[in-house]
Protein backbone atom coordinates (compact mmCIF):
# COMPACT_ATOMS: atom_id res chain seq x y z
CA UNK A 1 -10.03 19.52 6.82
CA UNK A 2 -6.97 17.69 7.03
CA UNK A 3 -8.96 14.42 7.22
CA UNK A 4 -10.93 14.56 4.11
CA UNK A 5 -7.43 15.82 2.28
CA UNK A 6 -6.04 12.18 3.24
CA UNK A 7 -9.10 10.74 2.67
CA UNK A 8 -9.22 12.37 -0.99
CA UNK A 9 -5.77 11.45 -1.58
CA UNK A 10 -5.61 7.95 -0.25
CA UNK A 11 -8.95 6.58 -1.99
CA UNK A 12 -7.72 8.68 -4.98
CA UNK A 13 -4.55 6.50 -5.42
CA UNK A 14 -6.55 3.35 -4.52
CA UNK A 15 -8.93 4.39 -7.42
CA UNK A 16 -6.04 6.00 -10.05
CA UNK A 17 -4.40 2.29 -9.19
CA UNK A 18 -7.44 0.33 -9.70
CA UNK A 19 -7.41 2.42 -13.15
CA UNK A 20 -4.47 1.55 -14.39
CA UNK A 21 -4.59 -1.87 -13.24
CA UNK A 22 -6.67 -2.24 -16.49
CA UNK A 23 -9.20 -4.59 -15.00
CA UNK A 24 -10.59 -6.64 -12.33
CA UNK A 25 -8.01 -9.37 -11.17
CA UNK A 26 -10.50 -12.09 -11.63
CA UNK A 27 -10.86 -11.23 -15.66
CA UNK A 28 -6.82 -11.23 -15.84
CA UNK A 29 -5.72 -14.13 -17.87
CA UNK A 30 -2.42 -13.76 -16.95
CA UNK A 31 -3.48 -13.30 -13.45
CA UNK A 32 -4.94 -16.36 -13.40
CA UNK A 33 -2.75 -18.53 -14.52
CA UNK A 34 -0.28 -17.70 -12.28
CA UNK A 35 0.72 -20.20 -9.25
CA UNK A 36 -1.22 -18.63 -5.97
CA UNK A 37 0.32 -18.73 -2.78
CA UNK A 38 -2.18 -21.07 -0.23
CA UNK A 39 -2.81 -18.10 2.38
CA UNK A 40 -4.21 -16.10 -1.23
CA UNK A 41 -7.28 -14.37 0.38
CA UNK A 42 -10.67 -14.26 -1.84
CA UNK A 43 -10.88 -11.90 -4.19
CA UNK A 44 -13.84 -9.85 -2.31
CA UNK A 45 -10.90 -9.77 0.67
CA UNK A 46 -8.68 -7.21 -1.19
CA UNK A 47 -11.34 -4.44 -1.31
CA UNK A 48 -12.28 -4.68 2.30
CA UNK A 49 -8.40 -4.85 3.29
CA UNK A 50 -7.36 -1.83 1.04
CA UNK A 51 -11.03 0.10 2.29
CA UNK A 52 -10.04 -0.57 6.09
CA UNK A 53 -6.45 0.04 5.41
CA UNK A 54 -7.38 3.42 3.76
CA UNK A 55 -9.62 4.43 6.49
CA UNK A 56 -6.80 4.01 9.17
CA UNK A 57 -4.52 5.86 6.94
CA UNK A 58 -6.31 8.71 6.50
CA UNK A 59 -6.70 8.97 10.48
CA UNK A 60 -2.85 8.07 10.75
CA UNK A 61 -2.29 11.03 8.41
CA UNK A 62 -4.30 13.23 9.64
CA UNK A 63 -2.89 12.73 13.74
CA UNK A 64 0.72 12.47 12.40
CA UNK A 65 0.43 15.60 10.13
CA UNK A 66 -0.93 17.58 13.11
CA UNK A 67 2.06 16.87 15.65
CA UNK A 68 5.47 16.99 13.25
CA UNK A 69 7.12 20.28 13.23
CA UNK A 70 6.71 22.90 10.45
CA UNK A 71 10.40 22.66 10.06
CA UNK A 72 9.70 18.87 9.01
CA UNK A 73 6.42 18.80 7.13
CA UNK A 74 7.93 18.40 3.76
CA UNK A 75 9.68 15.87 4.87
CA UNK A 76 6.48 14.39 5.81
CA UNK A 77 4.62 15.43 2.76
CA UNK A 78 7.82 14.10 0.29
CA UNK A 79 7.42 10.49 2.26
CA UNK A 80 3.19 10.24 2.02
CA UNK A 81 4.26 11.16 -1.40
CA UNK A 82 6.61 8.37 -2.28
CA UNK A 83 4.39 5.84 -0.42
CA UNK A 84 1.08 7.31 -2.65
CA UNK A 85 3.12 6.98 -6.00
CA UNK A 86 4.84 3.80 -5.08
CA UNK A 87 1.30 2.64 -4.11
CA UNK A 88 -0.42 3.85 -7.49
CA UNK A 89 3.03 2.11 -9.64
CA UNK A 90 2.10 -1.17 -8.64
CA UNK A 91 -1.16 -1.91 -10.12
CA UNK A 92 0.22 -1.58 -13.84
CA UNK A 93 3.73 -3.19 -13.25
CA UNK A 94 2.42 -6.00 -11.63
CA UNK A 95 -1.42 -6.48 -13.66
CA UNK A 96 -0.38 -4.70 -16.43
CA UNK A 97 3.19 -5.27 -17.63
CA UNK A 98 3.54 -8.28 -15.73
CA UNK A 99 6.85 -7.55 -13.87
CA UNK A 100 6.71 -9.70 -10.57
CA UNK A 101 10.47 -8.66 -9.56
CA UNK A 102 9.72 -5.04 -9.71
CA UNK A 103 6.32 -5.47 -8.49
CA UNK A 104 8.19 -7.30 -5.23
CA UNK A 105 10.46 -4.44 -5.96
CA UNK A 106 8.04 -1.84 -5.00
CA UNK A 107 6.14 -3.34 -2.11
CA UNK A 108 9.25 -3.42 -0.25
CA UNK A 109 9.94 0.62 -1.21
CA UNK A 110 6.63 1.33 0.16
CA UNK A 111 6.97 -0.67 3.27
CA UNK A 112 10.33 0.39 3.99
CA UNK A 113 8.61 4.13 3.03
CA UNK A 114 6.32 3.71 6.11
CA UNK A 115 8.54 2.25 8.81
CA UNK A 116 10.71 4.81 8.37
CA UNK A 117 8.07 7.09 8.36
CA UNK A 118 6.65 6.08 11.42
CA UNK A 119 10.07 5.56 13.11
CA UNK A 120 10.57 9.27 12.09
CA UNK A 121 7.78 10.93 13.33
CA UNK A 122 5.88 8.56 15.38
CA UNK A 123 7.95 6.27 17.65
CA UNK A 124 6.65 5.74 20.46
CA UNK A 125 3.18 6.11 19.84
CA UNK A 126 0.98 3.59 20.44
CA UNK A 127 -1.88 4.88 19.33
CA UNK A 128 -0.43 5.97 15.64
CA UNK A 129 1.10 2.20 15.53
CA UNK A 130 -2.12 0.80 15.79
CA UNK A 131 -3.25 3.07 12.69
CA UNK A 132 -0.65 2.26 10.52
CA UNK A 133 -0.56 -1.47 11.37
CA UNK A 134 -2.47 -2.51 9.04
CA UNK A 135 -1.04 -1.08 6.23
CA UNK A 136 2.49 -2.69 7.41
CA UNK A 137 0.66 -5.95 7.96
CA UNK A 138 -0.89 -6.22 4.52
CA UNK A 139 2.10 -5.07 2.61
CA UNK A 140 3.93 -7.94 3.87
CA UNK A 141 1.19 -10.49 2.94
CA UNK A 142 1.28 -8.91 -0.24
CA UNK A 143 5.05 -8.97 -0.91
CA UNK A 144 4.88 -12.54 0.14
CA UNK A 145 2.02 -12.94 -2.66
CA UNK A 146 4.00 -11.07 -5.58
CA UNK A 147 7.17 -13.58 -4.86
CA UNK A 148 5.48 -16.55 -4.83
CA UNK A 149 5.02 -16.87 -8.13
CA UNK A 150 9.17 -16.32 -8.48
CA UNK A 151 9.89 -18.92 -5.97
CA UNK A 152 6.47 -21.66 -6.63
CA UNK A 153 8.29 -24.65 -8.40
CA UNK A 154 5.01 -26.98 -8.30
């Protein structure tokens, strides 16, 4: 049960951001035009990233959930919150209202959301750090992706 609830939630905000990014990337004129870091990954990459990324998640969730104390699970629940909205805010600052700063802004909220997250409940475990590594992983190719733009001078 607890699996498909983190599966719900975490395709939900992939698909309520994909919503309000108002688009697909590729038709995004101002997208487009904007100066793309060399390690940019093809556009099919993203949705296989954010699917496998999403998948781990949910199984992160799911183990994590299971083994914090009932004394901290809204603790737990306030943080996969924060990280779910923060994830959702992106798409339309960044595609939408074309704020790269608070984009940048935002990735680095969410990934600073999930270290502490895991350093709070899951140090230590190797097997949860595996999960969640992918998630860290991408969120720092991404931040690096949102600045470049702010810091390309070509």
């Amino acid at each position: 049960m607890r699996f498909l609830l983190f599966l719900l939630l975490n395709f939900g905000a992939l698909y309520i951001g994909a919503l309000l990014m108002g688009g697909n990337p590729a038709e995004n004129n101002w997208y487009n035009q904007l100066p793309k870091a060399p390690w940019t990954p093809p556009g099919w990459f993203f949705g296989a990233a954010w699917t496998t990324i999403m998948v781990c998640f949910t199984f992160y969730m799911s183990k994590l959930s299971k083994h914090v104390p009932e004394a901290q699970r809204k603790f737990l629940w306030l943080l996969f919150s924060a990280q779910w909205l923060l994830n959702v805010l992106w798409n339309p600052v960044f595609f939408n209202w074309h704020f790269i700063t608070i984009g940048a802004l935002i990735i680095s909220t969410l990934l600073v959301v999930l270290i502490f997250m895991h350093a709070k409940f899951a140090k230590g475990n190797k097997i949860l750090l595996f999960l969640v590594l992918p998630y860290l992983v991408w969120l720092a190719v991404a931040l690096s992706l949102n600045l470049y733009p702010l810091v390309y001078d070509g």
